[in-house]
C-alpha atoms as a PDB file:
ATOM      1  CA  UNK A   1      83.456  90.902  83.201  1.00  0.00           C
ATOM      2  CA  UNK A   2      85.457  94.098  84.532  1.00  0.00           C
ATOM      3  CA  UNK A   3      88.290  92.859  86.322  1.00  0.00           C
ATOM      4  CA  UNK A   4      88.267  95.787  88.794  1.00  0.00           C
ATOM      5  CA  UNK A   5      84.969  93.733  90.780  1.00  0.00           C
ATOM      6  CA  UNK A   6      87.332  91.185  91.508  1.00  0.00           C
ATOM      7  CA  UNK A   7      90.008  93.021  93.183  1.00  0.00           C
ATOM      8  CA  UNK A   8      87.777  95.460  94.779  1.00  0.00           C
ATOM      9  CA  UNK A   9      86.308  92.355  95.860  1.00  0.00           C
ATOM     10  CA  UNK A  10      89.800  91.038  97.236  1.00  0.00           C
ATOM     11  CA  UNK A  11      90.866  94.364  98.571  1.00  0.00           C
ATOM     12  CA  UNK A  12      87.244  94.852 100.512  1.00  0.00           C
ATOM     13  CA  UNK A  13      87.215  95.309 103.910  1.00  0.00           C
ATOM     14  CA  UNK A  14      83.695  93.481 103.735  1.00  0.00           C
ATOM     15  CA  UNK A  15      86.252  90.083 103.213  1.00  0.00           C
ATOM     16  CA  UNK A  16      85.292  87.914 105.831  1.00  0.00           C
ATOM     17  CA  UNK A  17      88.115  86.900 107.173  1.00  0.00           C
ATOM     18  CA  UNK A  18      88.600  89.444 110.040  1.00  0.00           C
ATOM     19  CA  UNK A  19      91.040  91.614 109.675  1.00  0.00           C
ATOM     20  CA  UNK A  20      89.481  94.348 110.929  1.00  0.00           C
ATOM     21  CA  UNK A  21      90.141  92.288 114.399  1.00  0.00           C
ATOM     22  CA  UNK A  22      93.889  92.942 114.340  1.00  0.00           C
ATOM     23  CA  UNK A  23      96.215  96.031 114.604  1.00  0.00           C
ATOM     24  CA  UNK A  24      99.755  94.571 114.457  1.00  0.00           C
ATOM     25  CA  UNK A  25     101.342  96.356 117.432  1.00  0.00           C
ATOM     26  CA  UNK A  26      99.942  99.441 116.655  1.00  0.00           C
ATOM     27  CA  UNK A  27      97.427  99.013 119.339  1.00  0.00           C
ATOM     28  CA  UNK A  28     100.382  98.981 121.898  1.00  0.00           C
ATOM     29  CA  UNK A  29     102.300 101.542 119.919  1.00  0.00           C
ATOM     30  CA  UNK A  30      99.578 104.431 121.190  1.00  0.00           C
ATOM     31  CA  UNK A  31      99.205 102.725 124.355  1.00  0.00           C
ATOM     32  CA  UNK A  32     102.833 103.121 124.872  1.00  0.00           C
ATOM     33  CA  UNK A  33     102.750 106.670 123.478  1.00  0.00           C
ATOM     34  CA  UNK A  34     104.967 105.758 120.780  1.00  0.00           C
ATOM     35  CA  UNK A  35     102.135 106.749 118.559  1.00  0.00           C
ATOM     36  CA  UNK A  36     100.074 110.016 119.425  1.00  0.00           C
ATOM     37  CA  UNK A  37      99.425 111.964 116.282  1.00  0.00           C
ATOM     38  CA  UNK A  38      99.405 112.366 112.338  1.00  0.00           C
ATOM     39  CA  UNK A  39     102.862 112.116 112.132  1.00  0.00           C
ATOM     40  CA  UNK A  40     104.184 109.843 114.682  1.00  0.00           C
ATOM     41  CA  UNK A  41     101.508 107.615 113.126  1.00  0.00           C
ATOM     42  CA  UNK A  42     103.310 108.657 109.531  1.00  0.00           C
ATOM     43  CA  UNK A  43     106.308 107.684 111.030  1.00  0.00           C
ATOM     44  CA  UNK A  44     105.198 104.301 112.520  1.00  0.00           C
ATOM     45  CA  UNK A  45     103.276 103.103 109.266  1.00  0.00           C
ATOM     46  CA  UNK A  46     106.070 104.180 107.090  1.00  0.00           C
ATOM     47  CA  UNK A  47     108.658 102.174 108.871  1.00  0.00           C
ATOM     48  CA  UNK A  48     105.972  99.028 108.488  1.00  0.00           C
ATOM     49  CA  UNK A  49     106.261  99.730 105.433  1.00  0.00           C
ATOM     50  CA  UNK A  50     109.390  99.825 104.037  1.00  0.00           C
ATOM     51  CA  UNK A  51     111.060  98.281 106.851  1.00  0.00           C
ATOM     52  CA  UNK A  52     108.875  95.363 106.680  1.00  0.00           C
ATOM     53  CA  UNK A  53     106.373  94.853 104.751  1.00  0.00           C
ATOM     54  CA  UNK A  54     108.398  95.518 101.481  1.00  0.00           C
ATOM     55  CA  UNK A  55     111.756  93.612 102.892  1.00  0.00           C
ATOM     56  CA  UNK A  56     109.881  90.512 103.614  1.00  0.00           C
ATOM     57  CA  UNK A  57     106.119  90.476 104.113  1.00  0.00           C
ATOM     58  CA  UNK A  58     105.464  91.633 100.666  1.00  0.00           C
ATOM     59  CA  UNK A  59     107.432  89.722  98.031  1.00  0.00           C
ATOM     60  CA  UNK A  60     106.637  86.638 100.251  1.00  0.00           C
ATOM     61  CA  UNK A  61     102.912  86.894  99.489  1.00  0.00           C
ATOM     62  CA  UNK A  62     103.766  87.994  95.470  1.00  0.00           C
ATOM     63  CA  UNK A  63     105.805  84.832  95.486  1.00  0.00           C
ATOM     64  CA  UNK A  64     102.827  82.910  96.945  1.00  0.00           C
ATOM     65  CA  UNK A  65     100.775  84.567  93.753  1.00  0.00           C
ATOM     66  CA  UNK A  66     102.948  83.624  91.500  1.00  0.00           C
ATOM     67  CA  UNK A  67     103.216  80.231  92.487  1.00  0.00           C
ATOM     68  CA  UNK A  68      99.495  79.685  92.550  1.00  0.00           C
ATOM     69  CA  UNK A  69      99.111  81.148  89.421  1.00  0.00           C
ATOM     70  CA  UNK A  70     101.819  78.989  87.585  1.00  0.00           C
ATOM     71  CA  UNK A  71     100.644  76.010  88.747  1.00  0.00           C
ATOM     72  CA  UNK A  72     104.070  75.518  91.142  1.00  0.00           C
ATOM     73  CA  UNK A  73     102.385  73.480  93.516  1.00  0.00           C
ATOM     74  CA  UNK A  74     106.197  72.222  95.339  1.00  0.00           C
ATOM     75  CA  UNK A  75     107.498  75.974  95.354  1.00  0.00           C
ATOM     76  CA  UNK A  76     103.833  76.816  97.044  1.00  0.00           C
ATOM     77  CA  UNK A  77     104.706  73.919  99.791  1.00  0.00           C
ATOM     78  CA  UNK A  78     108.031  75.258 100.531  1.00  0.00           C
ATOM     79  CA  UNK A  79     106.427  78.706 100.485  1.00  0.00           C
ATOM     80  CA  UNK A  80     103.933  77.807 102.520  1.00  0.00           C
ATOM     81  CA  UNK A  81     106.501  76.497 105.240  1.00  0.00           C
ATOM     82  CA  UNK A  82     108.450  79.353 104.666  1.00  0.00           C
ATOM     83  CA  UNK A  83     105.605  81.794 106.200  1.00  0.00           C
ATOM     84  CA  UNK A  84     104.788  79.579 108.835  1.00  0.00           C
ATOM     85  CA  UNK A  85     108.117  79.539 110.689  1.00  0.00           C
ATOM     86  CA  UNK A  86     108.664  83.417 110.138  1.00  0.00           C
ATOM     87  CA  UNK A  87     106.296  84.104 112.733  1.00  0.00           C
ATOM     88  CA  UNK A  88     108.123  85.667 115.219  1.00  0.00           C
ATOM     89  CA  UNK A  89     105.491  85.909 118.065  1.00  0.00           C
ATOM     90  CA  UNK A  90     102.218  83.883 119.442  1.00  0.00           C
ATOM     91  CA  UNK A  91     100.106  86.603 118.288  1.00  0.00           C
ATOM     92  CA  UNK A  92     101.242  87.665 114.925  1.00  0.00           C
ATOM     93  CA  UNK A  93     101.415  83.739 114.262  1.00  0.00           C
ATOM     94  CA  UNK A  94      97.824  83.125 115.458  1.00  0.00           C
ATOM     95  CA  UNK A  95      96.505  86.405 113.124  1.00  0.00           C
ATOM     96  CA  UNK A  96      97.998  84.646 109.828  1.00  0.00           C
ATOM     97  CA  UNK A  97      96.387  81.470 111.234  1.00  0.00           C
ATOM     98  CA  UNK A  98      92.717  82.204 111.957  1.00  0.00           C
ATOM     99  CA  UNK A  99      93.096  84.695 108.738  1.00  0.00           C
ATOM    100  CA  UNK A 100      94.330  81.685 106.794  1.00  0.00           C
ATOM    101  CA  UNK A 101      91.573  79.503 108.121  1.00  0.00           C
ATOM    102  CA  UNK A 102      88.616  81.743 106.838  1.00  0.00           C
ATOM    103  CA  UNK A 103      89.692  82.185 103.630  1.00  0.00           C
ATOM    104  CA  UNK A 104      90.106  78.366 103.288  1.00  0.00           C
ATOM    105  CA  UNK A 105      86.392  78.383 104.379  1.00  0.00           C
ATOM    106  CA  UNK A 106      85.358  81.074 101.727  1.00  0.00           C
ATOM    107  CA  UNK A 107      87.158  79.490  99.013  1.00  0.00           C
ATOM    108  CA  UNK A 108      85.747  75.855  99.738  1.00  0.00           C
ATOM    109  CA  UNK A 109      82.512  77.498  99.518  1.00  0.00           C
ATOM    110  CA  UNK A 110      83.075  79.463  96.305  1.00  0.00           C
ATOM    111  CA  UNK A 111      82.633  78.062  92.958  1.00  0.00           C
ATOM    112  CA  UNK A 112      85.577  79.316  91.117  1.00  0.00           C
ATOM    113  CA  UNK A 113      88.242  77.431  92.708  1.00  0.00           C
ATOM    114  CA  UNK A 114      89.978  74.922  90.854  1.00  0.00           C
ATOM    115  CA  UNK A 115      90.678  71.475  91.257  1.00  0.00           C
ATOM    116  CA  UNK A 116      94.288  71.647  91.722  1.00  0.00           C
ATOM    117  CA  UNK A 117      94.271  74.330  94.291  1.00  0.00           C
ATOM    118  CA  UNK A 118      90.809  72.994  96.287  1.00  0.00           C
ATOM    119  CA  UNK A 119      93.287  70.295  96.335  1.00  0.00           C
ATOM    120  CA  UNK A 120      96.566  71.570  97.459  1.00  0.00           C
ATOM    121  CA  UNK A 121      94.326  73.747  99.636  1.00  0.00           C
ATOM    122  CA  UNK A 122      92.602  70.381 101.671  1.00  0.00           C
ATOM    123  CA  UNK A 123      95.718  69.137 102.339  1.00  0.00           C
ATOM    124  CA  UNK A 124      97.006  72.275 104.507  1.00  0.00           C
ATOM    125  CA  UNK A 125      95.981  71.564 108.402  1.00  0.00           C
ATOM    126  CA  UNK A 126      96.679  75.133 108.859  1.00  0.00           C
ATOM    127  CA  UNK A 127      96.898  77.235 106.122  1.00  0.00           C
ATOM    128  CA  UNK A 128      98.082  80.804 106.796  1.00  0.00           C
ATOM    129  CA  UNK A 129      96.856  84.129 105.493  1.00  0.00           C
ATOM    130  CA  UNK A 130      99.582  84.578 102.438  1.00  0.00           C
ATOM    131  CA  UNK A 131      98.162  81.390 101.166  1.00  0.00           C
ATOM    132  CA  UNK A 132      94.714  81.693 101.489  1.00  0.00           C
ATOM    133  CA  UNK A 133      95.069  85.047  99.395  1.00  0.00           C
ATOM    134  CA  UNK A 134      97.399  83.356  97.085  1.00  0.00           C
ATOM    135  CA  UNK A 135      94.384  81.064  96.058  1.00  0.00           C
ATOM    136  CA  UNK A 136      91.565  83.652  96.000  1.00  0.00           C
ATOM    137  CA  UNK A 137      94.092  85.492  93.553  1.00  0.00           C
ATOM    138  CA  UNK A 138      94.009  82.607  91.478  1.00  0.00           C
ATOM    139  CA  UNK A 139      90.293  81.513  91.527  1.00  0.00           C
ATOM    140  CA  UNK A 140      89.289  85.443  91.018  1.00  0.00           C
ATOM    141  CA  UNK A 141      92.100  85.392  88.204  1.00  0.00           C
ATOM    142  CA  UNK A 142      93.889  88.398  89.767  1.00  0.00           C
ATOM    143  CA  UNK A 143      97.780  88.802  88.755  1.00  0.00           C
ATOM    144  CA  UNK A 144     100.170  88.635  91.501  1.00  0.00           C
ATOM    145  CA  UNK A 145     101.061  92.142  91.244  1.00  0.00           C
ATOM    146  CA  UNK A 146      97.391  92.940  91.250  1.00  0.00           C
ATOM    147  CA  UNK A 147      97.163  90.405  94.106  1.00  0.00           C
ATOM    148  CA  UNK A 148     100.014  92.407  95.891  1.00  0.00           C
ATOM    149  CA  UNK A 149      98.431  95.894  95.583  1.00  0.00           C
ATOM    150  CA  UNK A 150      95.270  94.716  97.157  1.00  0.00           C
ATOM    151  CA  UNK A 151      96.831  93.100  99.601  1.00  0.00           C
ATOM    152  CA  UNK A 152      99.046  96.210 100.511  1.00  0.00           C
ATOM    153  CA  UNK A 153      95.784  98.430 100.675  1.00  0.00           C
ATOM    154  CA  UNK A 154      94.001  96.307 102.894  1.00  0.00           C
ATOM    155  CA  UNK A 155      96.873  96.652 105.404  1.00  0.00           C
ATOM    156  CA  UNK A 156      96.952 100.156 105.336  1.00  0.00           C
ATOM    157  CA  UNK A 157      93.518 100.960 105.038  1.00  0.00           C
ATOM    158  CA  UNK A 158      93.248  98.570 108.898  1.00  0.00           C
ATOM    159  CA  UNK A 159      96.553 100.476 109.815  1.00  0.00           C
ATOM    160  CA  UNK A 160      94.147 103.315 109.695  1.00  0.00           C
ATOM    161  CA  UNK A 161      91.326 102.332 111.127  1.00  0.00           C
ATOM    162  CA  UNK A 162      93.169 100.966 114.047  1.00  0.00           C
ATOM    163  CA  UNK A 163      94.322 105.011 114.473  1.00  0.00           C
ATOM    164  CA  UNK A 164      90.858 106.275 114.204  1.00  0.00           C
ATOM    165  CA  UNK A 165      89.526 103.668 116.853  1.00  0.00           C
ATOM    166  CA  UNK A 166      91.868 104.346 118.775  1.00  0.00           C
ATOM    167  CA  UNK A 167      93.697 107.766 119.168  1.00  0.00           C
ATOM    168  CA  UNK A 168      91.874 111.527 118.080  1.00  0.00           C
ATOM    169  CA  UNK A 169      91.820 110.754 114.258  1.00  0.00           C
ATOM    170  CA  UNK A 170      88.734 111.844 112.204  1.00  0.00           C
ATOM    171  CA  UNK A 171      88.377 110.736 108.774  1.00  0.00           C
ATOM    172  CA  UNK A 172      89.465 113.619 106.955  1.00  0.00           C
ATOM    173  CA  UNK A 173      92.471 113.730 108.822  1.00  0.00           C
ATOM    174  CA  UNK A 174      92.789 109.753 107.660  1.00  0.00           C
ATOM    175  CA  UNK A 175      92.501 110.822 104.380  1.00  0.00           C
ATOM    176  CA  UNK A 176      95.137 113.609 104.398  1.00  0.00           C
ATOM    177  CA  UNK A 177      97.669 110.595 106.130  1.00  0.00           C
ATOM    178  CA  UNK A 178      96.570 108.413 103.059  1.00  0.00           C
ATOM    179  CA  UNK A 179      97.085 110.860 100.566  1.00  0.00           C
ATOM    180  CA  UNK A 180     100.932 111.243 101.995  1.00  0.00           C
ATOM    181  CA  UNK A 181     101.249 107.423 102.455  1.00  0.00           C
ATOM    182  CA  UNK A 182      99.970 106.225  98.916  1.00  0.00           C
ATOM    183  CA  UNK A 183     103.787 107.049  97.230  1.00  0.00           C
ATOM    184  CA  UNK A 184     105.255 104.930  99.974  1.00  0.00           C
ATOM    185  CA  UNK A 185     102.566 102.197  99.183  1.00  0.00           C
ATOM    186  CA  UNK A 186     103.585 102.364  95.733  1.00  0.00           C
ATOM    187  CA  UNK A 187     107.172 102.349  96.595  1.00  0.00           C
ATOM    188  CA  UNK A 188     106.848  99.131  99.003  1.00  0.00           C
ATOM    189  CA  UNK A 189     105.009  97.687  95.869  1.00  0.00           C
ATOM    190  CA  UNK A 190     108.579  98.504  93.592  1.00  0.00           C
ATOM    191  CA  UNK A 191     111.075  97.151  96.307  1.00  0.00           C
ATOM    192  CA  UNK A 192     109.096  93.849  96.962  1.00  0.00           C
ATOM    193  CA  UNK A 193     108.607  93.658  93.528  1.00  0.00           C
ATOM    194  CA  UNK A 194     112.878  93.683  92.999  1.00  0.00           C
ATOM    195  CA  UNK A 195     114.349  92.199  95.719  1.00  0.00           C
ATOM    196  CA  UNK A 196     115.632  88.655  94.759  1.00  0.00           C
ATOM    197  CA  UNK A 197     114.583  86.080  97.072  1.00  0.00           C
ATOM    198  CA  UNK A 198     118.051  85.096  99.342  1.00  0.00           C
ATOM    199  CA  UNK A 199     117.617  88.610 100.330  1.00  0.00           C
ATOM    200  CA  UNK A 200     114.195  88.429 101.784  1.00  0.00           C
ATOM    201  CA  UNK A 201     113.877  89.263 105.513  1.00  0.00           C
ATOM    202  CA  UNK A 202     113.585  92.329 108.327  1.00  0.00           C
ATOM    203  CA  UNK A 203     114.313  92.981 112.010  1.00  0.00           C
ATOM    204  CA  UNK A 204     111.478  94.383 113.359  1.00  0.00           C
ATOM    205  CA  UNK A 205     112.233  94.409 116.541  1.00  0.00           C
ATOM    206  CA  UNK A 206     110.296  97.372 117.824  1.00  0.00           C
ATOM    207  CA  UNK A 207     106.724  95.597 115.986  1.00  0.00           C
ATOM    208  CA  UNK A 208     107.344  92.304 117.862  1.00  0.00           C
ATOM    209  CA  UNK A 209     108.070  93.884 121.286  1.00  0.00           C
ATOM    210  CA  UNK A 210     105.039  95.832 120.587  1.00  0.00           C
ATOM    211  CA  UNK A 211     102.979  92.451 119.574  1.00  0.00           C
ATOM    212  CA  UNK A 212     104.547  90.606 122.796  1.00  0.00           C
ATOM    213  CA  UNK A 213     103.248  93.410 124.919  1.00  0.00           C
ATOM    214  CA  UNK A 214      99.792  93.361 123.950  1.00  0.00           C
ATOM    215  CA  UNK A 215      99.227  90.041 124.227  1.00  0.00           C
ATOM    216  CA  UNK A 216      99.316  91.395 127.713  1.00  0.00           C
ATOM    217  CA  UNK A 217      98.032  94.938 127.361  1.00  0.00           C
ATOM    218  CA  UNK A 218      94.661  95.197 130.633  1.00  0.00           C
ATOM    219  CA  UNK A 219      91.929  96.896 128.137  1.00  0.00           C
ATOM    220  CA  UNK A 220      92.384  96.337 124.505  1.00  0.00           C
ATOM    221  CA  UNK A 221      90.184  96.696 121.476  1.00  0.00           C
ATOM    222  CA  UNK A 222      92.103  94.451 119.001  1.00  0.00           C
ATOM    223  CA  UNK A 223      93.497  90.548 119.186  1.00  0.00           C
ATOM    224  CA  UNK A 224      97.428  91.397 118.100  1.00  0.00           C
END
């Protein structure tokens, strides 16, 4: 079978696990004016990025991969415990959470899931998003880096749907802000890829103002 059908499948929006429902702060981020065109929104996603994602976000989920796909079923528990205490705010916490949850439900109902993982996966109350997608890497017999990529274009492919929902962005001019963010995807890819695990961690302080205030923003389209 073509391996690209299962990471397009991974990679889909069509996932059901709702991530469509969430814009990270960038909701508040054009609210707040902070965001108000092409490249302000450049700017914002950029910093995500390679402030964030790539520092921490990133080579947390790759190790997640990689420990589901070697069979490391302790270094996947203290993983898993790992991810759940770097939430920094309610809502970013309750977005890996309800993420988490539906892909446990997906995989539970899905026929190439193992033993060993249906089993480390039943015994997580909550699992959380990096986990969930940790597993469907390994039932769909993605590679972590593969698992990684996907996982990377997902977020920025909602990053921009956020912006077209919810600022004057038509598709082309999505398309033109891909075209100049794909090196940086590639180059979050490299650093999360390298960066040796005591040094994992960011201080995005602007993104969990940003989450903090839309838990409390009057008319919103998004849940975080």
């Amino acid at each position: 079978m073509n391996p690209a059908w299962a990471l397009l499948r991974l990679a889909s929006p069509q996932l059901p696990i709702g991530g469509y429902s969430y814009s990270q702060g960038l909701e508040m981020a054009v609210e707040q004016t902070r965001v108000i065109d092409p490249p302000t929104a450049r700017r914002w996603i950029s910093d995500q990025l390679l402030l964030n994602l790539a520092r921490f976000e990133a080579p947390l989920l790759l190790a997640h991969c990689t420990a589901a796909a070697n069979d490391d079923w302790a270094a996947l528990l203290q993983l898993c415990e790992q991810h759940r205490a770097s939430r920094e705010t309610r809502e970013l916490h309750q977005e890996s959470r309800q993420m988490g949850y539906s892909l446990q439900q997906l995989l539970n109902g899905l026929p190439e899931l193992d033993g060993p993982a249906r089993d480390f996966l039943a015994q997580r109350p909550e699992p959380h998003l990096a986990l969930g997608w940790a597993l469907a890497a390994r039932a769909w017999q993605i590679s972590p880096q593969d698992a990684l990529a996907a996982w990377l274009w997902s977020w920025l492919e909602n990053q921009l749907a956020v912006l077209m929902k919810t600022m004057p962005l038509g598709q082309q001019a999505a398309q033109r802000l891909t075209s100049e963010l794909l090196p940086l995807l590639q180059q979050a890819q490299q650093n999360a890829s390298n960066i040796a695990p005591h040094h994992y961690g960011s201080a995005t302080f602007g993104l969990s103002l940003a989450c903090m205030a839309h838990e409390r923003q009057y008319s919103r389209l998004f849940r975080s």
